[in-house]
Protein backbone atom coordinates (compact mmCIF):
# COMPACT_ATOMS: atom_id res chain seq x y z
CA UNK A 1 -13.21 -14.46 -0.16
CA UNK A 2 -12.51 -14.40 3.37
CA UNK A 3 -9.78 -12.57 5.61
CA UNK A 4 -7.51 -15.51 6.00
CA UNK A 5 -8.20 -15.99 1.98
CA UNK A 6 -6.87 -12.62 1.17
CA UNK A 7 -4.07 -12.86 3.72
CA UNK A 8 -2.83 -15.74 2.07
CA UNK A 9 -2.34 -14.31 -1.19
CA UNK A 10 0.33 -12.75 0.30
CA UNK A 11 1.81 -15.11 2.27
CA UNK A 12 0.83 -13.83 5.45
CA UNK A 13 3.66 -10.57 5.16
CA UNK A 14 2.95 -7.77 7.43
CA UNK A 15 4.55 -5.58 4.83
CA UNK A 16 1.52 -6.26 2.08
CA UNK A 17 -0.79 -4.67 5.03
CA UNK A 18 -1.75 -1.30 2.40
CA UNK A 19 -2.57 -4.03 -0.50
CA UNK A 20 -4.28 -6.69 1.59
CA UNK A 21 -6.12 -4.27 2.98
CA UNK A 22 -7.13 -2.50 -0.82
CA UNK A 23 -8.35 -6.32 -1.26
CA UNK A 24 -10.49 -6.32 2.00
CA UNK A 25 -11.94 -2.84 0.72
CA UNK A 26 -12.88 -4.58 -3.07
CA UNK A 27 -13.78 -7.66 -1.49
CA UNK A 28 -16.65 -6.37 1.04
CA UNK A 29 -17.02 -2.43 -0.37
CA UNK A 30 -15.04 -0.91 2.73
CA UNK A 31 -13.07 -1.44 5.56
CA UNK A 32 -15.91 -3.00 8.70
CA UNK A 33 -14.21 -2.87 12.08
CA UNK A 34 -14.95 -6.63 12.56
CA UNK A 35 -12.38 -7.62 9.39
CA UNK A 36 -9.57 -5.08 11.05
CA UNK A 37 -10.04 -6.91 14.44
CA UNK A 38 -9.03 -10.31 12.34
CA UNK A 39 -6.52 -8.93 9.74
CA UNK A 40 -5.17 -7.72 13.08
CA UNK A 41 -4.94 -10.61 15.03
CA UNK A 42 -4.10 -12.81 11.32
CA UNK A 43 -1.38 -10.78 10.74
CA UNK A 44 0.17 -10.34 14.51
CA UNK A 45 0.00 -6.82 14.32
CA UNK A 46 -1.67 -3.91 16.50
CA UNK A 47 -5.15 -3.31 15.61
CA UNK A 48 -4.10 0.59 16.58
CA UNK A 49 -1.41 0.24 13.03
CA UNK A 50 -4.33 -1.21 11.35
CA UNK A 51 -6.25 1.52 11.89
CA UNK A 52 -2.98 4.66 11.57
CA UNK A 53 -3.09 2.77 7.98
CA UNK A 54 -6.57 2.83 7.03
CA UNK A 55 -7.17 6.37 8.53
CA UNK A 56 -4.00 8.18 6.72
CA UNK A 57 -5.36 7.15 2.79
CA UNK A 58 -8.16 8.64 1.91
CA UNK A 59 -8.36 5.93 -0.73
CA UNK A 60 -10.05 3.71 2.05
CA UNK A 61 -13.58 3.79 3.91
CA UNK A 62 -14.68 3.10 7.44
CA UNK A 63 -17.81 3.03 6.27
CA UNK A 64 -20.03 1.73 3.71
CA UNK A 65 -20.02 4.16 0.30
CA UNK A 66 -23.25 5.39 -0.94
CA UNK A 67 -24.71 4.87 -4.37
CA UNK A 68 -24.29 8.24 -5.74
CA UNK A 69 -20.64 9.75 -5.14
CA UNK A 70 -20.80 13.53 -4.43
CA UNK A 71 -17.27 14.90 -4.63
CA UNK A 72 -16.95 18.72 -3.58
CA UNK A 73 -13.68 20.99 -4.45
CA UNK A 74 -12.39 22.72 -1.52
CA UNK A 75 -9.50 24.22 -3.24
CA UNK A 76 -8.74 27.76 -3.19
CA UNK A 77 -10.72 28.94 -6.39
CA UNK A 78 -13.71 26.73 -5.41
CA UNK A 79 -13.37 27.81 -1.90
CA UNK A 80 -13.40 31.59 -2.94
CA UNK A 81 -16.10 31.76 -5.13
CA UNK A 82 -18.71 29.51 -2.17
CA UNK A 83 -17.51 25.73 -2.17
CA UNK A 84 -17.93 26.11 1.55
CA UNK A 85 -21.42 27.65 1.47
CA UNK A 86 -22.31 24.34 -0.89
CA UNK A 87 -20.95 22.29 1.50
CA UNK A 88 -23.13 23.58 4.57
CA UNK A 89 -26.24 23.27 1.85
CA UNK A 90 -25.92 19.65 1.24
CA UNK A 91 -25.16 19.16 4.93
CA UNK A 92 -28.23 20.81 6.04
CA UNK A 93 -30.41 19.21 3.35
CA UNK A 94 -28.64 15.48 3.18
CA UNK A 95 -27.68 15.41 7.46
CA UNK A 96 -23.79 14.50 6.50
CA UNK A 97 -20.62 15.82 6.22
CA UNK A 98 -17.77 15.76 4.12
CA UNK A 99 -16.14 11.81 4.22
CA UNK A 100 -20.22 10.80 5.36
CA UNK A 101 -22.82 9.07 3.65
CA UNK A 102 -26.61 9.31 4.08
CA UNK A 103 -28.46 7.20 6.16
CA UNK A 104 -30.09 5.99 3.24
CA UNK A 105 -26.66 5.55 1.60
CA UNK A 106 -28.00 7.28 -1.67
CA UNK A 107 -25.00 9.96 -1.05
CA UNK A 108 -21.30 10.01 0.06
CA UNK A 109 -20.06 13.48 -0.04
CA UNK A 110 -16.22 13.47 -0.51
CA UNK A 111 -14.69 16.95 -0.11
CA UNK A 112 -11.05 17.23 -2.28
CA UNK A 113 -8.41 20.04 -2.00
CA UNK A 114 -8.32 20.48 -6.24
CA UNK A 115 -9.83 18.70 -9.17
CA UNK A 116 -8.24 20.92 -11.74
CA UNK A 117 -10.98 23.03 -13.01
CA UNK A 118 -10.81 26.49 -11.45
CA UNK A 119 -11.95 27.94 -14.85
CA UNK A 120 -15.55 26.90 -13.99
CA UNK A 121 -15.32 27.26 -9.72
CA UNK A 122 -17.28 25.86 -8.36
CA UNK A 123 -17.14 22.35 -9.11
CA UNK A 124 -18.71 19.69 -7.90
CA UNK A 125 -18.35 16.04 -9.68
CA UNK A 126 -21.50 13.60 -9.17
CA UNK A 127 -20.75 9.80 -10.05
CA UNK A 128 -17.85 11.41 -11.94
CA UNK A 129 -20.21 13.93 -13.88
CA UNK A 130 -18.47 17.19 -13.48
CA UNK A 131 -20.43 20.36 -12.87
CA UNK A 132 -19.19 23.83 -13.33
CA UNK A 133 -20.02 26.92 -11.73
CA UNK A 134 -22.12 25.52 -8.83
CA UNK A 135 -24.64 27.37 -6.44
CA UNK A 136 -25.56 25.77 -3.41
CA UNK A 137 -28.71 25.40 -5.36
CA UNK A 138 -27.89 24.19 -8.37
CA UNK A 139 -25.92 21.51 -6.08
CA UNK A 140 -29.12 20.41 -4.86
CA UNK A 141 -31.12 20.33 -7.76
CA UNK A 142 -28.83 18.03 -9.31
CA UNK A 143 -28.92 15.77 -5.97
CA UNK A 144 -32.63 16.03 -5.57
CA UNK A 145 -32.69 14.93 -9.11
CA UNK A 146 -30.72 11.87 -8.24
CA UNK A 147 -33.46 11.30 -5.49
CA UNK A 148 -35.88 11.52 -7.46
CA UNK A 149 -34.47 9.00 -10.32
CA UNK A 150 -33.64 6.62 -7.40
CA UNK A 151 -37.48 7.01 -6.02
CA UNK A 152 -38.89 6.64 -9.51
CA UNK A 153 -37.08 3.55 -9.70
CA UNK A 154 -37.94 2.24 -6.52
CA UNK A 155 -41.74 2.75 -7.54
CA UNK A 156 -41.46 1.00 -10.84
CA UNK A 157 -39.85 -2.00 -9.34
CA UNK A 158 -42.27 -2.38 -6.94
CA UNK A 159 -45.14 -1.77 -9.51
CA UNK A 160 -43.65 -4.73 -11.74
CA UNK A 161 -43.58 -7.21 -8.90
CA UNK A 162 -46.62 -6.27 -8.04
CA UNK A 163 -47.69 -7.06 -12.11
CA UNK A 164 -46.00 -10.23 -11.53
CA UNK A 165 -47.97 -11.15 -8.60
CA UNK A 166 -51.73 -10.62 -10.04
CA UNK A 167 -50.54 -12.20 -13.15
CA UNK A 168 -49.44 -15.33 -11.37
CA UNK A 169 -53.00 -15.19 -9.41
């Protein structure tokens, strides 16, 4: 669907700005600069509102997501017992920071004031998985794991097209 598509489904009203722009976000997997610039100018309002709306909820990205979703809890149990020291691990290791994604786009590390499990601080939730009790390491076993899978993937895929080619020869 395009901009102007979206807009229309709610007949152009400045007011439906939050759910038009949830739509843009389904539509194309996050919110590109380019499709603010039109919604902007489709809409008649100020690019700089736009933007206040898409920056305030952290529901929506600036960015493109990555395929793994790493979300870290910051809140004060997590934080006590070394959320922050996992935090500096996976930005060391992975080059990003909380709200970035790897340049790959394997990871997007989301850091969240409480997920509600302070029993088993530190938690960390991978592609909704919830893991308790976290060490920086542990952390990056289970990414490096992920890596792995992805690579091991990547390998088989291109060892069946490559099947597929000498067959066809």
């Amino acid at each position: 669907m395009t901009i102007e598509e979206l807009v229309a489904k709610y007949e152009s009203d400045k007011g439906m700005l939050i759910p038009i722009m949830q739509d843009i976000q389904y539509e194309y997997g996050y919110l590109q600069a380019e499709r603010l610039r039109e919604l902007a100018v489709i809409l008649n309002v100020p690019l700089s509102r736009v933007y206040q709306v898409a920056t305030f909820y952290a529901s929506f990205r600036l960015a493109p997501k990555g395929q793994h979703e790493v979300t870290l809890c910051m809140g004060t149990v997590c934080y006590l017992k070394g959320a922050d020291r996992i935090a500096e691990r996976i930005s060391e290791e992975y080059g990003i920071e909380p709200g970035g994604t790897t340049e790959d786009r394997l990871f997007t590390l989301q850091a969240v004031n409480c997920v509600g499990a302070c029993a088993v601080a530190p938690v960390v939730i991978v592609d909704g998985n919830y893991h308790g009790n976290c060490t920086p390491e542990s952390t990056l076993e289970i990414l490096r794991g992920l890596s792995r899978q992805e690579e091991e993937e990547a390998s088989a895929h291109k060892g069946a097209t490559s099947t597929r080619r000498k067959k066809r020869e």
